[in-house]
C-alpha atoms as a PDB file:
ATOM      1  CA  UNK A   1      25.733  31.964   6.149  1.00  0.00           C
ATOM      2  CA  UNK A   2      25.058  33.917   3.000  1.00  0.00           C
ATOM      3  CA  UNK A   3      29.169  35.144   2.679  1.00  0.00           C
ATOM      4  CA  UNK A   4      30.459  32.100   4.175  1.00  0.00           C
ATOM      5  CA  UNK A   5      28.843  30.055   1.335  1.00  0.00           C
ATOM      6  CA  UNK A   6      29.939  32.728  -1.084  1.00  0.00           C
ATOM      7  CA  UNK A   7      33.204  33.029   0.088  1.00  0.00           C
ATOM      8  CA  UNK A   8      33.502  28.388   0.032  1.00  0.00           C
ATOM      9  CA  UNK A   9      32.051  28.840  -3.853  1.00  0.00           C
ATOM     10  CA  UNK A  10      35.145  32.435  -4.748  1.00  0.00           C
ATOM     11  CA  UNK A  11      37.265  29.758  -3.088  1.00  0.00           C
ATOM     12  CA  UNK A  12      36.381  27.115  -6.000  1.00  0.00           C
ATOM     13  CA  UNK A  13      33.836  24.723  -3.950  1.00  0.00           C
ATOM     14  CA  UNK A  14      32.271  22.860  -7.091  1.00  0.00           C
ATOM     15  CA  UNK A  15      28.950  22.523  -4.736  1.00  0.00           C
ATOM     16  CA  UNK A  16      27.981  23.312  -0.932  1.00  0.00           C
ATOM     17  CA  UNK A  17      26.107  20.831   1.517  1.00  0.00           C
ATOM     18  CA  UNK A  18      24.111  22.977   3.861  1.00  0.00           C
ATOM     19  CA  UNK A  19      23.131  20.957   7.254  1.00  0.00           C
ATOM     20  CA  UNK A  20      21.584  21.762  10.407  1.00  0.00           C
ATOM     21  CA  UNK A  21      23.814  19.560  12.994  1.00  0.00           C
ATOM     22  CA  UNK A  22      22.177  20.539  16.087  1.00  0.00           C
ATOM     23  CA  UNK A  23      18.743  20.246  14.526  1.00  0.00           C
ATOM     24  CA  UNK A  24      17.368  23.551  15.525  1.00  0.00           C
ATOM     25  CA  UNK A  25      16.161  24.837  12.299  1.00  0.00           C
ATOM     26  CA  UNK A  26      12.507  25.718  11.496  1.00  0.00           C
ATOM     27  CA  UNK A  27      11.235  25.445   7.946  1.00  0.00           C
ATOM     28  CA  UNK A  28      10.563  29.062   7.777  1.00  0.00           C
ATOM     29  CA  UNK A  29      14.646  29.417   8.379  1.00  0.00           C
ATOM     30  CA  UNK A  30      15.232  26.606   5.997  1.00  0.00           C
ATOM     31  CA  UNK A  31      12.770  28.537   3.304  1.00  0.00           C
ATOM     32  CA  UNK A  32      14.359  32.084   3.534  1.00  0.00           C
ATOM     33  CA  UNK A  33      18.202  30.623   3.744  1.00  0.00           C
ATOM     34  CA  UNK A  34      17.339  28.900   0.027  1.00  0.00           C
ATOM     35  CA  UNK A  35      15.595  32.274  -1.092  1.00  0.00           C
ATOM     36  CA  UNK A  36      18.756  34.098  -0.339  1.00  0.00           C
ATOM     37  CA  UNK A  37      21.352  31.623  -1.420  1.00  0.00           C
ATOM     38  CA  UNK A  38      19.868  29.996  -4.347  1.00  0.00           C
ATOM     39  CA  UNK A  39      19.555  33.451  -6.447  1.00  0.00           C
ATOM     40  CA  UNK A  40      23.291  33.552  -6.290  1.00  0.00           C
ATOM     41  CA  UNK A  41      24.607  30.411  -6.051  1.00  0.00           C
ATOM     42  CA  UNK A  42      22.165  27.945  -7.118  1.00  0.00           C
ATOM     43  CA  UNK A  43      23.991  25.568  -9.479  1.00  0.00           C
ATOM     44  CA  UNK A  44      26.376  25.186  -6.215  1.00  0.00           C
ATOM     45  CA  UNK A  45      23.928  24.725  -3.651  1.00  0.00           C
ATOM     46  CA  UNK A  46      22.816  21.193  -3.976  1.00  0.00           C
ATOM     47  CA  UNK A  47      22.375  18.935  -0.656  1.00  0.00           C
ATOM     48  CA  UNK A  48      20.547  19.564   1.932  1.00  0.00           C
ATOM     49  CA  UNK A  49      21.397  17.369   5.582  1.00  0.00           C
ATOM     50  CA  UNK A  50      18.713  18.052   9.021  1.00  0.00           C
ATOM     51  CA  UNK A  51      19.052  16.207  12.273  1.00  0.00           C
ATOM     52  CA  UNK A  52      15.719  15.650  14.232  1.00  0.00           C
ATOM     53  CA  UNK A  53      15.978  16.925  17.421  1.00  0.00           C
ATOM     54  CA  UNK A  54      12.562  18.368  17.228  1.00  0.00           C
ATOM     55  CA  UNK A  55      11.269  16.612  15.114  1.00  0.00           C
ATOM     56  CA  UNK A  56      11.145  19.222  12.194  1.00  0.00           C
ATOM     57  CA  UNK A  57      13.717  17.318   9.781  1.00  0.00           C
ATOM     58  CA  UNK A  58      10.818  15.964   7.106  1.00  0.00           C
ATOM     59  CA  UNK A  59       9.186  19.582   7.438  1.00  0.00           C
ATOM     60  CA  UNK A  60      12.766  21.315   6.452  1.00  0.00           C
ATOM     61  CA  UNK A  61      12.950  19.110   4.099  1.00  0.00           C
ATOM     62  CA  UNK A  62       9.393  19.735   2.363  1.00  0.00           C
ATOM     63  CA  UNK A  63      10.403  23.393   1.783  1.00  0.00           C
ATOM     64  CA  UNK A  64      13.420  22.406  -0.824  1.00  0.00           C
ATOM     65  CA  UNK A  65      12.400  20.109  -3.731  1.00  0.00           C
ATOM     66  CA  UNK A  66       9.938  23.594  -4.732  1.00  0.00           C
ATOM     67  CA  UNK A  67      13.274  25.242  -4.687  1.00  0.00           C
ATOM     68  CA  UNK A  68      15.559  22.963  -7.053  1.00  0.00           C
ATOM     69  CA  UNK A  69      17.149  20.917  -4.157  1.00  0.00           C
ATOM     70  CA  UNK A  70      16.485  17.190  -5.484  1.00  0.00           C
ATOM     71  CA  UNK A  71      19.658  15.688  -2.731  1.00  0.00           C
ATOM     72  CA  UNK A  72      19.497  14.911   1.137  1.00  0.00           C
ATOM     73  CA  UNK A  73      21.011  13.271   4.034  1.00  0.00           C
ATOM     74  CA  UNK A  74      19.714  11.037   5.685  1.00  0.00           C
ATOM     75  CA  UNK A  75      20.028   7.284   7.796  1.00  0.00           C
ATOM     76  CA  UNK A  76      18.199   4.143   8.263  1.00  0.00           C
ATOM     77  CA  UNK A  77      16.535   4.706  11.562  1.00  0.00           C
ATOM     78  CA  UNK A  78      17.872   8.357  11.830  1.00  0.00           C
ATOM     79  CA  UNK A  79      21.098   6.348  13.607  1.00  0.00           C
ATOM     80  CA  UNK A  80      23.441   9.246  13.821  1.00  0.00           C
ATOM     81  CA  UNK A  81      24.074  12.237  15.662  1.00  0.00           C
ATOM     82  CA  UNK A  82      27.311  14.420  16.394  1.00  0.00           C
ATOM     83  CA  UNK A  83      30.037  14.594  19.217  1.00  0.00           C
ATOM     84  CA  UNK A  84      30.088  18.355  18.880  1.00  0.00           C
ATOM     85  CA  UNK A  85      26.338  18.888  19.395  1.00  0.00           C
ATOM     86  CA  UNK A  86      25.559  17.594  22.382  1.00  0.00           C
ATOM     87  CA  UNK A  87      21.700  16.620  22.946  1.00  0.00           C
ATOM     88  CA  UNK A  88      21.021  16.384  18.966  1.00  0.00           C
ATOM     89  CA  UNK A  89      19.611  13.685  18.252  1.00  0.00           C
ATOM     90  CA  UNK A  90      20.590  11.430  14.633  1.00  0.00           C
ATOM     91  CA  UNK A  91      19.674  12.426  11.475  1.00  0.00           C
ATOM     92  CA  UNK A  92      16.596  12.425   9.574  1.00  0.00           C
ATOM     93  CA  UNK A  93      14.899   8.518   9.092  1.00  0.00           C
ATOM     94  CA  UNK A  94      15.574   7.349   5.586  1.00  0.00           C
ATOM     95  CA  UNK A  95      12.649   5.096   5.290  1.00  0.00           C
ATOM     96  CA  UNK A  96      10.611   8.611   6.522  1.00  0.00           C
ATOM     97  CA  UNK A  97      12.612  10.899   3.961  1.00  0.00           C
ATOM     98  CA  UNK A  98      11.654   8.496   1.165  1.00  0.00           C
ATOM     99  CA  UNK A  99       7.621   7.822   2.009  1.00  0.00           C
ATOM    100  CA  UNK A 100       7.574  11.484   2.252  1.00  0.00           C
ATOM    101  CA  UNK A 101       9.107  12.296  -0.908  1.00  0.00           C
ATOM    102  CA  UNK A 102       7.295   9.281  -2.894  1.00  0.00           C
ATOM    103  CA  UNK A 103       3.897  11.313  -1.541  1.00  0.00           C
ATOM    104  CA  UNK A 104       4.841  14.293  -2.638  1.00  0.00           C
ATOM    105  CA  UNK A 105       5.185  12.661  -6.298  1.00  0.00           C
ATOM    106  CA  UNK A 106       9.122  12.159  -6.288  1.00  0.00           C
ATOM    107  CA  UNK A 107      10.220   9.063  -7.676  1.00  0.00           C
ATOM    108  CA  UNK A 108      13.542   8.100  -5.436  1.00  0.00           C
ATOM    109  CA  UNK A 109      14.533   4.909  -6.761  1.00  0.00           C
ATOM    110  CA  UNK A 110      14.294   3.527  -3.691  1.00  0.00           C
ATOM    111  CA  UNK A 111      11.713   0.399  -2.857  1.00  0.00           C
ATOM    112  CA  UNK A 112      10.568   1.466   0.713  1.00  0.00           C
ATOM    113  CA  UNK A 113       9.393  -2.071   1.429  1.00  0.00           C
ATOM    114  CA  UNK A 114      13.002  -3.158   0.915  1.00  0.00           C
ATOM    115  CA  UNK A 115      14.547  -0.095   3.009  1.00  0.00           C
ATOM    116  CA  UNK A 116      12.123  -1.000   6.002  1.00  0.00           C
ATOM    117  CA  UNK A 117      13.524  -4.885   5.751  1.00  0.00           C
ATOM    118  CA  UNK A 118      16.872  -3.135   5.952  1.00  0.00           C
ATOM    119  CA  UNK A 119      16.104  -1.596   9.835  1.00  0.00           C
ATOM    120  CA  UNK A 120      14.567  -4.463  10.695  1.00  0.00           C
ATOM    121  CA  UNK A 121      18.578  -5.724  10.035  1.00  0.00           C
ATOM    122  CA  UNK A 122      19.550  -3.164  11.874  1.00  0.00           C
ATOM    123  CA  UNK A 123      17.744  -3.132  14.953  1.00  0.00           C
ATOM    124  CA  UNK A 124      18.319  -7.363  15.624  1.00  0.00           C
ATOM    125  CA  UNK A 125      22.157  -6.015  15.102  1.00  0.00           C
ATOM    126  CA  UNK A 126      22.357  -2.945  17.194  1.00  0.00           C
ATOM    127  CA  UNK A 127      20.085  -3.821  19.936  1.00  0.00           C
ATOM    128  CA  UNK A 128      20.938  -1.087  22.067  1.00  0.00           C
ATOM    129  CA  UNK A 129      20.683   1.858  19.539  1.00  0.00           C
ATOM    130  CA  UNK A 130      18.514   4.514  19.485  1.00  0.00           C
ATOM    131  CA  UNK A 131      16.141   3.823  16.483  1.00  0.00           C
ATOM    132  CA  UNK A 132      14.301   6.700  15.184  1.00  0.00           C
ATOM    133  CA  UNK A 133      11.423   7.026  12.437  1.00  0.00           C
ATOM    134  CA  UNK A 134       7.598   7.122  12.107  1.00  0.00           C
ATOM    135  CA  UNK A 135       7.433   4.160   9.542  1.00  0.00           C
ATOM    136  CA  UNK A 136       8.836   2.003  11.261  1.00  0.00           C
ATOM    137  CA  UNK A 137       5.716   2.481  14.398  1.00  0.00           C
ATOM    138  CA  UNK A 138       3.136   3.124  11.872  1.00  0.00           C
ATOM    139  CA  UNK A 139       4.233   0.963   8.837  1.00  0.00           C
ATOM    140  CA  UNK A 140       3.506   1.960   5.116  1.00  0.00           C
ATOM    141  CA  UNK A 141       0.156   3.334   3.901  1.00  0.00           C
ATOM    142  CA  UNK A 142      -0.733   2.069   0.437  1.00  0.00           C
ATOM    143  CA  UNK A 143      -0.533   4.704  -2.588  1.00  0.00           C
ATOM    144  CA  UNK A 144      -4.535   5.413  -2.373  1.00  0.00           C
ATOM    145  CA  UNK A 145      -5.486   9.284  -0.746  1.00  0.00           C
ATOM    146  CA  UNK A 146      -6.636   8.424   2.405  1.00  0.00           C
ATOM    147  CA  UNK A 147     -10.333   8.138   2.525  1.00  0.00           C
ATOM    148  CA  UNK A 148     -11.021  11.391   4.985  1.00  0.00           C
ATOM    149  CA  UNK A 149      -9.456  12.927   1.898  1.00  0.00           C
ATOM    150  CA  UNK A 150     -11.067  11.200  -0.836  1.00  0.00           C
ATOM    151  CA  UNK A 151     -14.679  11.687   1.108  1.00  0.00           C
ATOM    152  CA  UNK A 152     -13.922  15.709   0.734  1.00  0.00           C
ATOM    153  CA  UNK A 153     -13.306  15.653  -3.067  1.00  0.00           C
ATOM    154  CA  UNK A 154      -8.774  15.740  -2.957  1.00  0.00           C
ATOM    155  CA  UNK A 155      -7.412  13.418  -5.508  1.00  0.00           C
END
């Protein structure tokens, strides 16, 4: 990966996209790719696109924004996938992506209230799809640390 991105960047790329199609990445791979890339090439580098196939997409994700990467893929509902990778499953849930990164102190831009009325869309007009996501079965915890937190003393 490491000379291929190299050699997209010699070959005047003005920035590279890495994804993870068939959704097989760990974040330990995700972690040491960045290390190695990012010394080199890091005002290239800039978006970062995971499918969930098991389920590690928001994990990948978590290791980048301490590493400069501030840009993802994703989809409402994780609707996706690929023709070449058979068995991967879509991409990474928006409305997951952005709950995640607005608890990790990010401010998106995005009002998650208004992102989960947009899948509800989606769902009554793709009634067969595949929808994908955790907020959408669990729904949106308020901004307040959860109280087995708060009870141990983590702000």
């Amino acid at each position: 990966m490491h000379e291929i991105v190299l050699k997209a960047i010699g070959a005047g790329a003005d920035t590279v996209a890495l994804g993870d199609t068939t959704g097989h990445a760990t974040p330990l791979h995700v972690g040491r790719l960045l290390d190695l890339l990012l010394p080199v090439a890091a005002a290239k580098v800039s978006s970062l696109h995971f499918h969930d196939t098991r389920g590690l997409a928001l994990a990948n994700t978590v290791v980048a924004p301490e590493r400069g990467i501030r840009e993802f893929d994703a989809s409402l509902a994780g609707l996706g996938g690929c023709p070449n990778a058979p068995g991967a499953t879509g991409n990474v849930a928006t409305e997951d992506l952005v709950d995640m990164l607005h608890s990790m102190g990010f401010e998106t831009g995005i009002d998650l209230q208004k992102l989960v009325a947009g899948r509800d869309i989606a769902k009554q007009a793709l009634p067969a799809a595949s929808l994908y996501g955790y907020i959408a079965r669990e729904g949106i915890l308020d901004d307040s640390i959860p109280q087995q937190l708060s009870a141990h003393g983590v702000q």
